[in-house]
Protein backbone atom coordinates (compact mmCIF):
# COMPACT_ATOMS: atom_id res chain seq x y z
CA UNK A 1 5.28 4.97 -21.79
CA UNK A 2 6.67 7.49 -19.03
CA UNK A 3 4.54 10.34 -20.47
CA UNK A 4 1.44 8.29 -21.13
CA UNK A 5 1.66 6.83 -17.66
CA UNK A 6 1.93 10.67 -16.19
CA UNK A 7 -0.82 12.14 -18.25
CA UNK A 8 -3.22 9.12 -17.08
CA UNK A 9 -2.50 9.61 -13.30
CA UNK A 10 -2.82 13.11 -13.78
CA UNK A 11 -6.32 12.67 -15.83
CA UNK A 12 -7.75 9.89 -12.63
CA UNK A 13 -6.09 10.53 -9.76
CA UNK A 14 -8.08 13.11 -7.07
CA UNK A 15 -5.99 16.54 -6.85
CA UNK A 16 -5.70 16.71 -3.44
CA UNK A 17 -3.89 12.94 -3.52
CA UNK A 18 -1.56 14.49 -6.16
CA UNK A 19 -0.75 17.55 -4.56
CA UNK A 20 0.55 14.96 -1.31
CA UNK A 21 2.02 12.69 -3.22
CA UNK A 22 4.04 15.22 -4.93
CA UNK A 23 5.19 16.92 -1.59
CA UNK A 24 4.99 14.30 0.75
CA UNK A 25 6.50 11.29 -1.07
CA UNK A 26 8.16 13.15 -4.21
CA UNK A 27 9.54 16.40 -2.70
CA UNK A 28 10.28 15.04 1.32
CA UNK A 29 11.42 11.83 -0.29
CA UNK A 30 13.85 12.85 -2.35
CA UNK A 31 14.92 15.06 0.73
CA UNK A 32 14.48 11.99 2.95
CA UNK A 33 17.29 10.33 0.82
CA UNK A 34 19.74 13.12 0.86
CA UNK A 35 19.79 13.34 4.71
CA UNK A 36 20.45 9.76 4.68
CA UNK A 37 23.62 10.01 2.42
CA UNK A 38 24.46 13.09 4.58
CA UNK A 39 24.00 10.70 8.04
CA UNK A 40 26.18 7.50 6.53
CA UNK A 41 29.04 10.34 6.04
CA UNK A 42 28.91 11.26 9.33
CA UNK A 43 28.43 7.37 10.67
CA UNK A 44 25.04 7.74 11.77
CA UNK A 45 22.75 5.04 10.20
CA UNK A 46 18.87 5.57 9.86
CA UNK A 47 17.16 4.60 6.97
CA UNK A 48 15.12 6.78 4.56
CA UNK A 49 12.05 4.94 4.77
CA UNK A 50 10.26 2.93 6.84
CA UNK A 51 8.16 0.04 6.62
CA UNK A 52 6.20 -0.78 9.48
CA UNK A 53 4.06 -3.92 10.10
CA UNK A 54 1.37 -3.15 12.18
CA UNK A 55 -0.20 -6.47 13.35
CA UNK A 56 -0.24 -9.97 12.66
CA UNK A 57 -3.45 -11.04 11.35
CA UNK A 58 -4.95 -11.80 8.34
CA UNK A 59 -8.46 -12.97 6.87
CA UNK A 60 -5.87 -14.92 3.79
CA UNK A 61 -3.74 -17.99 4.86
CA UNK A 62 -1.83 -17.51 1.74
CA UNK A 63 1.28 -19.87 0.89
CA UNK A 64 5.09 -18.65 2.04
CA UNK A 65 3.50 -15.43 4.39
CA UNK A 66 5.08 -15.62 7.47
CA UNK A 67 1.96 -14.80 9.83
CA UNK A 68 1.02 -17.14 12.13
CA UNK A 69 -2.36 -17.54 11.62
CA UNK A 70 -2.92 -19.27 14.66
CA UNK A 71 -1.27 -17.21 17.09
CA UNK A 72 -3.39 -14.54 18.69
CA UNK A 73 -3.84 -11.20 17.42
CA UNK A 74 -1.55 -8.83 17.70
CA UNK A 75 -1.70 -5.10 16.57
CA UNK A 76 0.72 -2.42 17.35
CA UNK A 77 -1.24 0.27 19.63
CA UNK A 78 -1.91 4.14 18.18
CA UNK A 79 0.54 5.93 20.49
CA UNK A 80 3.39 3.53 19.63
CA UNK A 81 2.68 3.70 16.02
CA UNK A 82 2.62 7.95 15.97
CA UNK A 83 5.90 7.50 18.66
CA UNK A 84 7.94 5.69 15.76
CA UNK A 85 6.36 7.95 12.42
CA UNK A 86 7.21 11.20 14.92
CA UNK A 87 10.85 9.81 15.62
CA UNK A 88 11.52 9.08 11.97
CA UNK A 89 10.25 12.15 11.06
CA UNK A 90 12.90 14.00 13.11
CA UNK A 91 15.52 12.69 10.73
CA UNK A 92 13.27 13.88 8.03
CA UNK A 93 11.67 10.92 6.65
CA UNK A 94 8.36 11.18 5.34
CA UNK A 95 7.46 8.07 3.60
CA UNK A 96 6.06 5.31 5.66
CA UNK A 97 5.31 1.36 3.96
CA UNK A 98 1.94 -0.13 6.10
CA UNK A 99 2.29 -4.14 5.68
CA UNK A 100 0.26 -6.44 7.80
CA UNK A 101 -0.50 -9.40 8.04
CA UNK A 102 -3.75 -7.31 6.18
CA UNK A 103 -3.34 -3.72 7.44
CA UNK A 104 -7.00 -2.68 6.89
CA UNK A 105 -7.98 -5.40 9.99
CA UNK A 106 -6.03 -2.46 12.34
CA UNK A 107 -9.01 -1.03 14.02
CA UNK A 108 -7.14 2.53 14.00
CA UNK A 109 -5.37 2.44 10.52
CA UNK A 110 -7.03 5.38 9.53
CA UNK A 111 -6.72 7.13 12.22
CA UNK A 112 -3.21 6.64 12.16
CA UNK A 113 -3.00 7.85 8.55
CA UNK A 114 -5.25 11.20 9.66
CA UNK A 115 -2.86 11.69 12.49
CA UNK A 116 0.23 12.86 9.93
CA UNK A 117 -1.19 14.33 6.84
CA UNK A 118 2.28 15.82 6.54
CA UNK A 119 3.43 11.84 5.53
CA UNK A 120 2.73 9.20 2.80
CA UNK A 121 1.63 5.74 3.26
CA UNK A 122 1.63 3.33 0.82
CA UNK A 123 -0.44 0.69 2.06
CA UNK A 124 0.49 -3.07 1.01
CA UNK A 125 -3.22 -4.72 1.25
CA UNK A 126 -5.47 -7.93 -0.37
CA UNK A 127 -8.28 -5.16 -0.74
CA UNK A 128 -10.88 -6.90 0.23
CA UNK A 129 -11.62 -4.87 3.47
CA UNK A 130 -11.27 -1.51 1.16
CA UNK A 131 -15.73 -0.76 1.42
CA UNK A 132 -16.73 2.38 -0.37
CA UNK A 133 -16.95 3.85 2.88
CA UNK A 134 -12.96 2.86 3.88
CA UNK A 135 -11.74 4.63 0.11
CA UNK A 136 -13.74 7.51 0.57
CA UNK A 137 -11.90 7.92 3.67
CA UNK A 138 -8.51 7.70 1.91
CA UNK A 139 -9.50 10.24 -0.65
CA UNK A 140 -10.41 12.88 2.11
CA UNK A 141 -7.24 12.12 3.46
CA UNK A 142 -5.20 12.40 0.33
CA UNK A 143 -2.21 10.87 1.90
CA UNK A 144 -1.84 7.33 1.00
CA UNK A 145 -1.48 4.81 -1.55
CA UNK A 146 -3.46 1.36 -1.59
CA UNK A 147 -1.32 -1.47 -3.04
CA UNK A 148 -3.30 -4.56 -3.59
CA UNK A 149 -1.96 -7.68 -4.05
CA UNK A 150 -3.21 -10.04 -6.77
CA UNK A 151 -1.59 -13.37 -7.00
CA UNK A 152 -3.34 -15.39 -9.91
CA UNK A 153 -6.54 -16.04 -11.92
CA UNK A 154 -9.77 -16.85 -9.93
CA UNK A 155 -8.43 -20.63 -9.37
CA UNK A 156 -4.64 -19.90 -8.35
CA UNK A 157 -6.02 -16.88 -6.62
CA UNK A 158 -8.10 -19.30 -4.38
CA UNK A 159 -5.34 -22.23 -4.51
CA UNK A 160 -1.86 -19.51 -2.86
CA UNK A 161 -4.30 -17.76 -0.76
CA UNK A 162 -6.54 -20.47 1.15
CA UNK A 163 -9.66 -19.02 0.73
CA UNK A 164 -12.72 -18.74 -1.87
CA UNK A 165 -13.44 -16.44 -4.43
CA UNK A 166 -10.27 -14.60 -3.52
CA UNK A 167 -9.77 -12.98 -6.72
CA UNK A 168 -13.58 -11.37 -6.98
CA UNK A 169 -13.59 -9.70 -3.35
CA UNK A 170 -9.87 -8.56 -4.22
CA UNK A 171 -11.30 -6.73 -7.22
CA UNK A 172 -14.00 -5.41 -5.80
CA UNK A 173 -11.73 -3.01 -2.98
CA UNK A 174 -9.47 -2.31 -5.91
CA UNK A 175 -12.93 -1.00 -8.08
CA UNK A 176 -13.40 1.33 -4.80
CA UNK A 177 -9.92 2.73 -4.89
CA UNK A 178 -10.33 3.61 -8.51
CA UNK A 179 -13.75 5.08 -8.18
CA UNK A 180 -12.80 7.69 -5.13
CA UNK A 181 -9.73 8.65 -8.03
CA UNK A 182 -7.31 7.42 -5.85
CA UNK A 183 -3.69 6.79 -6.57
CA UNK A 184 -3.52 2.90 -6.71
CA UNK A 185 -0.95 0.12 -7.56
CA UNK A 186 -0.98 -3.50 -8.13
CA UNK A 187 1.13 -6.03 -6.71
CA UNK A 188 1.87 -9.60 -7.33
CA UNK A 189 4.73 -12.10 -5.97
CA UNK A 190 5.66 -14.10 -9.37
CA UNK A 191 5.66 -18.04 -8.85
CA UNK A 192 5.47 -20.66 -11.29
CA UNK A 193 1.48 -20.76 -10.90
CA UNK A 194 1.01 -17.73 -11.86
CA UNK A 195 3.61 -16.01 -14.19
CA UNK A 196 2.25 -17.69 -17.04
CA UNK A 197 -0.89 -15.63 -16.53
CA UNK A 198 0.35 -11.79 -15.18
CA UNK A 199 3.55 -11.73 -16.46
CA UNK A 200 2.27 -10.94 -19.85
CA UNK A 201 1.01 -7.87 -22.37
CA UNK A 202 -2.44 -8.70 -21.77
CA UNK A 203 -2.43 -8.74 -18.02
CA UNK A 204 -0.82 -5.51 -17.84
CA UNK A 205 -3.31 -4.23 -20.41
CA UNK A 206 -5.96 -5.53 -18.48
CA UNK A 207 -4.62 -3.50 -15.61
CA UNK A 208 -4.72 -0.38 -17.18
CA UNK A 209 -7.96 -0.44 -18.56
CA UNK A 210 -9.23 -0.91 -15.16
CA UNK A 211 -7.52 2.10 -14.31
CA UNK A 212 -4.65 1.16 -12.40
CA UNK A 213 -1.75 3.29 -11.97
């Protein structure tokens, strides 16, 4: 499974996305890790990795987030965001998680992401703001990874997430990933709507013949 998985990504997936993956997240990560081990021995604590959050908002209302949907919006400014990815990159970390509320509503994301193309971002999104416009953008930066969340068929989709035809404009930013060859992932938060229907063979299959990685 290992070796079909690997040939696949390296048959789909743009070069210049593999080439930073495999230095940026693979190479620095593993790196990351060790100078982490080395800083607990010494009594320093910093993590490896950081996941940062970088605003509140979301055009979902889905069922357990923790947003506040009715609270204004609040998005963590440019120079703050490079400040913390600059400071954590002085203890050698490299790979950064983006989580929102829906990270592609950050009016700088990408230039955030074009701001340290010696980092990886792996990008925790619905996908519905990912235009063909937004993925070619992530393929001529090379340096992040879209992870769109799918929670259900069409109906639960529409039921955990509070909005219509969820599933359908979900798909649709996860086709543009895959077209622009980029390296992308699918996520899903298992409930007992919806493990009857993606926890199975056919799901995953599904999945794979769409092209995700």
């Amino acid at each position: 499974m290992i070796l079909s998985l690997s040939s696949r990504i390296l048959r789909t997936v743009d070069q210049k996305c593999l080439t930073k993956m495999a230095w940026n997240f693979g190479y620095k990560g593993a790196r990351s890790v060790m100078l982490f081990k080395k800083r607990m021995k010494q009594g320093t604590y910093f993590p490896p990795f950081l996941y940062l959050s970088i605003l509140n908002s979301c055009n979902l209302r889905c069922q357990g987030c923790w947003v506040d949907v009715e609270a204004p919006r609040n998005a963590i400014d440019l120079d703050t965001l490079n400040r913390t990815v600059r400071n954590a990159m002085e203890h050698g970390n490299s790979f950064f998680g983006i989580l929102g509320g829906e990270p592609f509503m950050h009016p700088e994301l990408l230039d955030f992401i074009a701001q340290h193309p010696d980092a990886y971002f792996q990008i925790f999104t619905n996908g519905q703001f990912i235009t063909e416009k937004v993925a070619r953008s992530l393929r001529q930066l090379g340096n992040a990874t879209p992870l769109v969340s799918i929670e259900g068929t069409s109906t639960v989709s529409d039921e955990r997430r509070g909005n219509k035809d969820v599933l359908n404009r979900t798909l649709r930013g996860l086709q543009h990933c895959l077209d622009e060859k980029l390296l992308t992932g699918v996520a899903t938060s298992l409930c007992r709507t919806n493990i009857d229907d993606l926890l199975t063979e056919s799901w995953l299959g599904k999945l794979i013949e769409l092209g995700v990685h």
